[in-house]
Protein backbone atom coordinates (compact mmCIF):
# COMPACT_ATOMS: atom_id res chain seq x y z
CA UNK A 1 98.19 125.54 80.52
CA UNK A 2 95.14 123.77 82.17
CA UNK A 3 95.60 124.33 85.95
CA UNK A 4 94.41 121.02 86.75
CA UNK A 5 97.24 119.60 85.21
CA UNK A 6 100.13 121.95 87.39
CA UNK A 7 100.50 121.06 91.18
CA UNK A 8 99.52 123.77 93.94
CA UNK A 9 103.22 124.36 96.00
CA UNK A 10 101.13 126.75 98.64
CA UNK A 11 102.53 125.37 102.44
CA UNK A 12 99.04 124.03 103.38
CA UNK A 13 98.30 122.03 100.10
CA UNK A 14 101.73 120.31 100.26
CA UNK A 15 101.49 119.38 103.92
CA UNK A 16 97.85 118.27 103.56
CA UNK A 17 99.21 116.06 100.18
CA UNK A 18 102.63 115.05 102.15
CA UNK A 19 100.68 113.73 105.41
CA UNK A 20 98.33 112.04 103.29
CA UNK A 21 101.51 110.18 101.62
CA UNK A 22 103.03 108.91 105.24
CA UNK A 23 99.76 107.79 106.37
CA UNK A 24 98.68 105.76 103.50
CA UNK A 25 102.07 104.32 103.50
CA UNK A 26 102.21 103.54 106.80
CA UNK A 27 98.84 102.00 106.50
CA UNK A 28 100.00 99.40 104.09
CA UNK A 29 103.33 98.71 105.70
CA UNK A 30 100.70 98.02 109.14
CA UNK A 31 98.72 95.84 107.10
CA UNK A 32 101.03 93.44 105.55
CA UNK A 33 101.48 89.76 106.78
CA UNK A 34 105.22 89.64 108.51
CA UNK A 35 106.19 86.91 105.92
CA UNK A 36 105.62 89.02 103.29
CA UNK A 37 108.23 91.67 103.67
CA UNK A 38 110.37 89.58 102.12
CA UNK A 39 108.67 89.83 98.56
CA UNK A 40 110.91 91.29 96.03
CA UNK A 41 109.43 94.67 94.21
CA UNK A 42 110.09 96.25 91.17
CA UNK A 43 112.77 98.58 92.77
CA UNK A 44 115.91 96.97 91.57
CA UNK A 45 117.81 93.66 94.23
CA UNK A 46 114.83 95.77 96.97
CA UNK A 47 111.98 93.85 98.61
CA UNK A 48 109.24 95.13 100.65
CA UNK A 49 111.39 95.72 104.37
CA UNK A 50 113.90 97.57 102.06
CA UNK A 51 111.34 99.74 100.62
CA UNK A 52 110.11 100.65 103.57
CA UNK A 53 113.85 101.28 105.19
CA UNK A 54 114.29 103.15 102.15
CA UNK A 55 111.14 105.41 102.98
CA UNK A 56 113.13 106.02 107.04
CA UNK A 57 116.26 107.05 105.65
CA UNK A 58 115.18 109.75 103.45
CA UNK A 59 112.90 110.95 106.38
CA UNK A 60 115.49 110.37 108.81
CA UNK A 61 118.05 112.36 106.65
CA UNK A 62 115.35 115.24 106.69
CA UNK A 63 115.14 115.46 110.12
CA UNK A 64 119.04 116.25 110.27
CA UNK A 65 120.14 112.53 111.04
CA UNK A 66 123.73 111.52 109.13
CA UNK A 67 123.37 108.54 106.93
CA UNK A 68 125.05 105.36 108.54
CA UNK A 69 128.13 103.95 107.54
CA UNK A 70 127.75 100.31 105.62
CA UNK A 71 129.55 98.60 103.34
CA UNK A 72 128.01 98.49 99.83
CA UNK A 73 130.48 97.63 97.59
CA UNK A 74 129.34 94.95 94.96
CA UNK A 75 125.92 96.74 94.80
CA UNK A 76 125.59 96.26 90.89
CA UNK A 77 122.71 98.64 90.94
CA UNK A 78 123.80 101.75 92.84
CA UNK A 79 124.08 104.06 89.89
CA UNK A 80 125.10 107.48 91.86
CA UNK A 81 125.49 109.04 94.86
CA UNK A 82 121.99 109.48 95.90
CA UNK A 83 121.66 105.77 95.53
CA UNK A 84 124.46 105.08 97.98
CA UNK A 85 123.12 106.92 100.23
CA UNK A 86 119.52 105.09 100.25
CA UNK A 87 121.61 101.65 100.25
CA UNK A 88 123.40 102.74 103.22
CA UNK A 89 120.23 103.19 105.15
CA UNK A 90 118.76 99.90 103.86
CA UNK A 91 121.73 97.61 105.05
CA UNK A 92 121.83 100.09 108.26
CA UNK A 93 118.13 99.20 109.18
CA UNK A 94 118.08 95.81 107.26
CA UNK A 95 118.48 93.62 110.83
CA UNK A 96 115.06 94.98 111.88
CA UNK A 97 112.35 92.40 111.71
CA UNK A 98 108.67 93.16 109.88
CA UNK A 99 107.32 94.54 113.30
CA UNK A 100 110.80 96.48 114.17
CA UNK A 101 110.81 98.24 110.96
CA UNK A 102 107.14 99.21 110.87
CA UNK A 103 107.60 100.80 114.75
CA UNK A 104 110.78 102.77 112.97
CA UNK A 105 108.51 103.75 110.23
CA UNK A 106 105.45 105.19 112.08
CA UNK A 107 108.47 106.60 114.98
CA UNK A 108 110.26 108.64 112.35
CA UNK A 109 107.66 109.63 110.34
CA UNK A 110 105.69 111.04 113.46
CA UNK A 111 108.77 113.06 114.29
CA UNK A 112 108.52 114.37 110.56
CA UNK A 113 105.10 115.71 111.13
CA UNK A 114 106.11 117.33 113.98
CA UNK A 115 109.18 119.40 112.53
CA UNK A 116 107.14 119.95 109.41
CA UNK A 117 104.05 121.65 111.36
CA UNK A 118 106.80 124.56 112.83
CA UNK A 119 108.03 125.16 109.46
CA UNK A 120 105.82 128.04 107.81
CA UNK A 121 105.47 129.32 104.68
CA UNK A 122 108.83 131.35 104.45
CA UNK A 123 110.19 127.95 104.99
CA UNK A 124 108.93 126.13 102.43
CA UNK A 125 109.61 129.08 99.68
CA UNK A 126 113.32 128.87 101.04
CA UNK A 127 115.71 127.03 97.99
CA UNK A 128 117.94 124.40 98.66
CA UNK A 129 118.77 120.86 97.39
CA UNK A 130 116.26 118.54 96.15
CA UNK A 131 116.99 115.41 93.62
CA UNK A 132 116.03 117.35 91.02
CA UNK A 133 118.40 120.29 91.43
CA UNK A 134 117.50 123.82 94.08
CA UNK A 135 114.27 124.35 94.27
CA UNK A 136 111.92 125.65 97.10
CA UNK A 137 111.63 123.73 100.03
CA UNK A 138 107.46 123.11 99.19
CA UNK A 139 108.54 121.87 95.44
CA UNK A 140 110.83 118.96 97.54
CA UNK A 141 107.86 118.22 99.97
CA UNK A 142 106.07 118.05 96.74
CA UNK A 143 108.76 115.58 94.41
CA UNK A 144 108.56 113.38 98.07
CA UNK A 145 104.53 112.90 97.88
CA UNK A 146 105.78 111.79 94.22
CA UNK A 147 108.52 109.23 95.67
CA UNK A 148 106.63 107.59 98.84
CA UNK A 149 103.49 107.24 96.74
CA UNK A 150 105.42 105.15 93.81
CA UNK A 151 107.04 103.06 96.53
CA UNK A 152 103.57 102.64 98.19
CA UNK A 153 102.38 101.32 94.84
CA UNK A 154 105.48 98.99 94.53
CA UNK A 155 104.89 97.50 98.21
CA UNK A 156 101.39 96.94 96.95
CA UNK A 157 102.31 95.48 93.95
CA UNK A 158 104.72 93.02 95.55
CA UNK A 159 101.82 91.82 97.94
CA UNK A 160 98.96 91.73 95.86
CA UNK A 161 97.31 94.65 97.63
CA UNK A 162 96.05 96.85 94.97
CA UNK A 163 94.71 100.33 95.73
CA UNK A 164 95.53 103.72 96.81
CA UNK A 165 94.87 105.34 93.59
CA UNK A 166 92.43 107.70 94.43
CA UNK A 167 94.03 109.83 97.28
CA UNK A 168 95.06 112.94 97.74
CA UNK A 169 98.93 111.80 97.62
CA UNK A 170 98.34 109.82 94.51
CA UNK A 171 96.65 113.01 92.68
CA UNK A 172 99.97 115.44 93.40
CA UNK A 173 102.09 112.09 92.26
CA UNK A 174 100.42 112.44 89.19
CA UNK A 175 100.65 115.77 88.28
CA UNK A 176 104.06 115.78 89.67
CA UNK A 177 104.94 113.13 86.64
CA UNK A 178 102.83 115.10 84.25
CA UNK A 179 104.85 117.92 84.93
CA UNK A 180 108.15 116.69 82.76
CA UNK A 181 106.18 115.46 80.00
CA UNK A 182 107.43 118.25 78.28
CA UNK A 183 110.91 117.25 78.27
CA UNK A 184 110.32 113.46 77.67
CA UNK A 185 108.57 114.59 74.36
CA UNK A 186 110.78 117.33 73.05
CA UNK A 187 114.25 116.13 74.78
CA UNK A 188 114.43 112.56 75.66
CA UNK A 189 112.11 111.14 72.69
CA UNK A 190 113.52 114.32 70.49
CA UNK A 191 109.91 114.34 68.69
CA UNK A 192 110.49 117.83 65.68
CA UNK A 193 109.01 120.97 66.11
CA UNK A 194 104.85 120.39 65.21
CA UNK A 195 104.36 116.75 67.11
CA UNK A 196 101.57 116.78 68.97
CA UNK A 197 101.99 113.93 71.61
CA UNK A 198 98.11 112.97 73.43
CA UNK A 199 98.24 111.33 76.57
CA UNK A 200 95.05 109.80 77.26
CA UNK A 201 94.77 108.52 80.72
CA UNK A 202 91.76 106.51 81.50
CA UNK A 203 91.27 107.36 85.33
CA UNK A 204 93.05 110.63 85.27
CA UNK A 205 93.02 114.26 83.41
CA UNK A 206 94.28 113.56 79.79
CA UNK A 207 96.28 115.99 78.57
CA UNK A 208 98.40 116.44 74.91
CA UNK A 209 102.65 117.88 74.75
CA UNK A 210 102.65 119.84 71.85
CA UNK A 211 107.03 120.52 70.36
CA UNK A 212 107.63 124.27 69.62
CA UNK A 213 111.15 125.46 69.25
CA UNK A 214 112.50 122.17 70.28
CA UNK A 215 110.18 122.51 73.77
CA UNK A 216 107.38 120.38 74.58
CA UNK A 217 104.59 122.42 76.17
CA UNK A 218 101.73 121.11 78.57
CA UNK A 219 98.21 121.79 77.35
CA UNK A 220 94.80 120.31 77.19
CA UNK A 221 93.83 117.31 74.70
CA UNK A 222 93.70 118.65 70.89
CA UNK A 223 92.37 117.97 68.28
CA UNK A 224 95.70 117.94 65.75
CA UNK A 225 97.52 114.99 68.00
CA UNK A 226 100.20 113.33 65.81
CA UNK A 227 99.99 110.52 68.35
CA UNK A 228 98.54 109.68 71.03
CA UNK A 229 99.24 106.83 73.69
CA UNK A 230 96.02 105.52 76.07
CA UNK A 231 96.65 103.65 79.12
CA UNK A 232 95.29 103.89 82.96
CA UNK A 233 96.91 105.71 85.52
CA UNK A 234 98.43 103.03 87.46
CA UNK A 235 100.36 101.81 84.27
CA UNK A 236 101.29 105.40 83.23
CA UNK A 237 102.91 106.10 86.88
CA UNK A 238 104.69 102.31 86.86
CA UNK A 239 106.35 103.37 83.08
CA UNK A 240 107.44 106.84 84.26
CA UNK A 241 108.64 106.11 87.00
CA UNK A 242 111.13 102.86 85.43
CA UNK A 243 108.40 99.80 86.16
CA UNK A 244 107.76 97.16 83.87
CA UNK A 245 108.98 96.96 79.98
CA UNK A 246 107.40 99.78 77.69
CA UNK A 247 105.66 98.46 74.82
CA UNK A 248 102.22 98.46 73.36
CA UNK A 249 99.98 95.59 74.38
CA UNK A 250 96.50 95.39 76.33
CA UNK A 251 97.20 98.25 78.97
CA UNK A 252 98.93 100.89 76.47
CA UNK A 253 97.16 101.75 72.96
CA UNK A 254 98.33 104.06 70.53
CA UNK A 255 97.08 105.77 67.31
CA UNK A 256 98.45 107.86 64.93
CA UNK A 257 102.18 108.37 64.32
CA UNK A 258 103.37 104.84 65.31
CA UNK A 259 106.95 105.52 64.89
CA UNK A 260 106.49 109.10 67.19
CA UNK A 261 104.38 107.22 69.56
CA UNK A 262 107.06 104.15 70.34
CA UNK A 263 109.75 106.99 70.71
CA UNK A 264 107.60 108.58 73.31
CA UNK A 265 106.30 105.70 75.10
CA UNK A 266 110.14 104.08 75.04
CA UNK A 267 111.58 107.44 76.45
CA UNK A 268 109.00 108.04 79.39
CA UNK A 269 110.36 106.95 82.63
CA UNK A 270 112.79 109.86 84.16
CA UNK A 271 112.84 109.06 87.70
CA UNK A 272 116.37 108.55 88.94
């Protein structure tokens, strides 16, 4: 596999990539008129102060805090646990005004750095919980780059403030999605054994999922695609990770295998 398209889980890399995430988000949350953290996002019955409370709990939860009681029942769109536990923090920190919750967001996550600089590298190869299962500490660092960047880009989206694709936290996000390609292809859009899937992404590495013995496997564009689906970054990390309605139309072009290709690009978001 190319290495370009596999994420480095080395201590410093994640840390740089992880700091890089909190500032930029903190950035935007600083720059936002107070009025405006009432705009609804895509995140499901969540607008901008809930994304943003969302972002505190998860770091507050890191740093050892216990999540808050609050009464959530009637929440239509808690689907598990994990998202009872993010609700409870967003009704928790909801009576915070604009400038409230920002001073929580820049207070917490400044407390994060600071635990996460005294953590070394046996730390972060230590296994433990993560959303997607034990892994080491560094690949959880990693999946959270992945999760404040999205919400970044949803905040963003909600104000009309475009940007923040070309960081250093929006790079690992990437690669971080690219990473379960493989099963979308071969398990959730159940493509046989010889589909070549391309994924041609305008402002990022392309890359092609090729199905062997009912795996998809990560390699560089080929020549033999069966299909192939084009679109820019920014609309490839909105439809993995659940935003907006997957179909073909001026951002996402296919060729090839239609049929193949609408399984794919139905199947693609996998976030939770």
């Amino acid at each position: 596999m190319n290495p370009l398209l596999v994420p480095t889980y080395d201590r410093d890399s994640v840390v740089t990539d992880l700091k890089d995430a909190w500032h930029n988000f903190v950035m935007v949350a600083e720059s936002i008129d107070d009025s405006k953290f009432t705009a609804m996002t895509s995140c499901p019955s969540w607008n901008v102060h809930d994304v943003v409370a969302h972002i505190i709990g998860i770091e507050k939860m890191l740093l050892g805090e216990a999540t808050p009681e609050a009464d959530i029942d009637g929440f239509e769109h808690i689907r598990n646990s994990i998202g009872a536990i993010n609700e409870r923090w967003i009704v928790h920190l909801r009576s915070l005004d604009a400038v409230d919750i920002v001073t929580a967001l820049s207070e917490t996550l400044l407390r994060r750095e600071h635990a996460i600089e005294k953590m070394d590298e046996q730390d972060f190869e230590k296994v433990g919980w993560s959303p997607i299962g034990d892994v080491s500490y560094s690949r959880f660092m990693s999946i959270r780059v992945f999760d404040i960047w999205i919400h970044e880009q949803d905040i963003r989206e909600a104000v009309g403030q475009n940007g923040g694709l070309d960081t250093k936290a929006a790079h690992r996000a990437y690669l971080e999605a690219t990473t379960n390609m493989g099963y979308v292809v071969a398990k959730k859009a159940a493509l046989d054994n010889g589909a070549v899937v391309g994924f041609h992404i305008i402002d990022a590495p392309s890359f092609s999922v090729a199905v062997a013995d009912g795996r998809g496997v990560l390699a560089d564009p080929q020549q033999d695609e069966s299909c192939s689906l084009e679109m820019s970054m920014s609309t490839y990390m909105r439809l993995i990770a659940g935003r907006g309605e997957p179909k073909f139309n001026d951002d996402v072009a296919f060729a090839g295998d239609l049929d193949q290709a609408s399984r794919v690009l139905s199947n693609l978001a996998f976030t939770i």
